[in-house]
C-alpha atoms as a PDB file:
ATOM      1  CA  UNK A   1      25.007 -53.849 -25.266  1.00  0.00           C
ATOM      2  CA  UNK A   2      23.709 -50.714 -26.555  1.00  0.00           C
ATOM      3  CA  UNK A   3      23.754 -49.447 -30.694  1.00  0.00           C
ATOM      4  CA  UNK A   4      25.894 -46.358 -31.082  1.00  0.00           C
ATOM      5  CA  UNK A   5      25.342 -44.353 -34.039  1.00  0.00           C
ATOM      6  CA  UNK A   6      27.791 -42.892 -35.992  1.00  0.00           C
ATOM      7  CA  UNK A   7      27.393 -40.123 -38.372  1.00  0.00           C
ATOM      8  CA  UNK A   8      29.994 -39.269 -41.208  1.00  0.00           C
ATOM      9  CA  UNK A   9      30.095 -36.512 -43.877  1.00  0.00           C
ATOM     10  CA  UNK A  10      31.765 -37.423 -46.570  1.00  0.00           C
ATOM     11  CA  UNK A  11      32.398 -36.382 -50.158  1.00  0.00           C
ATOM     12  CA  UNK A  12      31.269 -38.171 -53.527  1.00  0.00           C
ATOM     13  CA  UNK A  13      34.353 -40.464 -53.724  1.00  0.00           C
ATOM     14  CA  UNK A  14      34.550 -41.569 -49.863  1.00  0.00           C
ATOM     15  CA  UNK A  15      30.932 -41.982 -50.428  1.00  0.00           C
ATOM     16  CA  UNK A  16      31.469 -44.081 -53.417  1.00  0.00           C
ATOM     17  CA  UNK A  17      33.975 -46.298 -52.338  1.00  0.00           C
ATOM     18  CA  UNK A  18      32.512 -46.991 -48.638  1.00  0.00           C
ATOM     19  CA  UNK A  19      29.616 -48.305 -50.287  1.00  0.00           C
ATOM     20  CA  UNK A  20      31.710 -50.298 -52.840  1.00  0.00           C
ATOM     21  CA  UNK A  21      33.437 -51.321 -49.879  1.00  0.00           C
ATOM     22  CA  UNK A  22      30.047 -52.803 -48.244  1.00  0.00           C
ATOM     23  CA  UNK A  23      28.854 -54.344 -51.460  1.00  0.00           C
ATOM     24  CA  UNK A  24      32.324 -56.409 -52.021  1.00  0.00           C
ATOM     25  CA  UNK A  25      31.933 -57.504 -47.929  1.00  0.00           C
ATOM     26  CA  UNK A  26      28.414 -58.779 -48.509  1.00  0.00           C
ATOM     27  CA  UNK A  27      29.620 -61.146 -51.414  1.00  0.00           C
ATOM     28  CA  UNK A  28      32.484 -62.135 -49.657  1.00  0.00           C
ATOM     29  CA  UNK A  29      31.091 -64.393 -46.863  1.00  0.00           C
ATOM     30  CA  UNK A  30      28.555 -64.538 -44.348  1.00  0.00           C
ATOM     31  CA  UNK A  31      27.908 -61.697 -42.010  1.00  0.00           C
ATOM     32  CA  UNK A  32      27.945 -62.671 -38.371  1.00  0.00           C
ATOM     33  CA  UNK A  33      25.021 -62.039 -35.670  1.00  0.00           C
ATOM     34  CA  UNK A  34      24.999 -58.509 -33.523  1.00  0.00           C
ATOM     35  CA  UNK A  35      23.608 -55.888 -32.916  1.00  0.00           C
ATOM     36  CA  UNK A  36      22.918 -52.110 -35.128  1.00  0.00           C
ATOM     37  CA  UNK A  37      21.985 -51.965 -38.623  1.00  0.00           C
ATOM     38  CA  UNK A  38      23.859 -53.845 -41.819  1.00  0.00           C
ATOM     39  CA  UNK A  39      25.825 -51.373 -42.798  1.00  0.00           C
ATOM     40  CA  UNK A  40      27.502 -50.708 -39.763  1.00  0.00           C
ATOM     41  CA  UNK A  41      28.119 -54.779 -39.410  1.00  0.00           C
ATOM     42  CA  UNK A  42      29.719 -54.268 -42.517  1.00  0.00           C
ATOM     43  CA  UNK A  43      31.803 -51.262 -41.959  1.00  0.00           C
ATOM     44  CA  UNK A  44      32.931 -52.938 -38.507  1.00  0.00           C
ATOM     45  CA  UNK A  45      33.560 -56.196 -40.462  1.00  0.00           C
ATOM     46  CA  UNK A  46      36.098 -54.050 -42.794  1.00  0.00           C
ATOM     47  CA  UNK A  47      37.686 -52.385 -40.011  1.00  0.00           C
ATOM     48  CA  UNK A  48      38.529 -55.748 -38.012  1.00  0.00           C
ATOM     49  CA  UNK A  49      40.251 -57.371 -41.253  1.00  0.00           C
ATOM     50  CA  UNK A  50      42.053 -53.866 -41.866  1.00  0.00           C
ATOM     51  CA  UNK A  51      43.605 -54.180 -38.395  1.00  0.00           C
ATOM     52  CA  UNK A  52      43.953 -58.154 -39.053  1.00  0.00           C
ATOM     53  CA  UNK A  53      46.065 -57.225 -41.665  1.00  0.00           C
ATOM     54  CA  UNK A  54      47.989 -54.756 -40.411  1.00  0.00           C
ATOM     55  CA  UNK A  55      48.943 -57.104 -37.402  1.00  0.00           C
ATOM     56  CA  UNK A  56      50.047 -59.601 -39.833  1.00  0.00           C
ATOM     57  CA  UNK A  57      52.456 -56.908 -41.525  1.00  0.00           C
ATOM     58  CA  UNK A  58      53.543 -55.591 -38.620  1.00  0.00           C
ATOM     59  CA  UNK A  59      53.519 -52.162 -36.789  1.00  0.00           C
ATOM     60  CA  UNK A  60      56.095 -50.474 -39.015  1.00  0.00           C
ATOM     61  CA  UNK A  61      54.679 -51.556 -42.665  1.00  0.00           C
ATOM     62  CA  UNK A  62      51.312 -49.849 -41.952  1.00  0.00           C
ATOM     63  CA  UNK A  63      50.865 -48.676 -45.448  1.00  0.00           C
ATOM     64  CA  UNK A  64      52.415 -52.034 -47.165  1.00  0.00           C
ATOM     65  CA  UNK A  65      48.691 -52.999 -46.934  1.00  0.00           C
ATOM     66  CA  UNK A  66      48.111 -51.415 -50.395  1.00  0.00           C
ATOM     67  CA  UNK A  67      50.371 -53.009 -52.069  1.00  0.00           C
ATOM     68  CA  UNK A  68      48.729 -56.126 -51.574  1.00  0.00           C
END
């Protein structure tokens, strides 16, 4: 499999909470093997267990998730 890279601009806030984001992942449990740098692992990590959650929801409470 090859890396991608990704590139995002983003302000102060979106900056500030994506890397808040990473920091709370990194406590939370151990990181799995694959491929591409940390972050990215981490950012993918947060993206599977946003969809996780939004499948255990369901399709129509897509923003119930902040509620939570």
């Amino acid at each position: 499999m090859t890396d991608r890279t990704m590139l995002l601009e983003l302000d102060e806030d979106d900056f500030r909470s994506i890397q808040e984001a990473i920091a709370c992942r990194q406590l939370y449990r151990v990181m799995p093997d694959g491929g591409g740098n940390m972050q990215g692992r981490i950012v993918a990590e947060i993206c599977r267990g946003f969809l996780e959650l939004k499948d255990v929801l369901g399709e129509d409470s897509s923003e119930s998730w902040k509620n939570t």
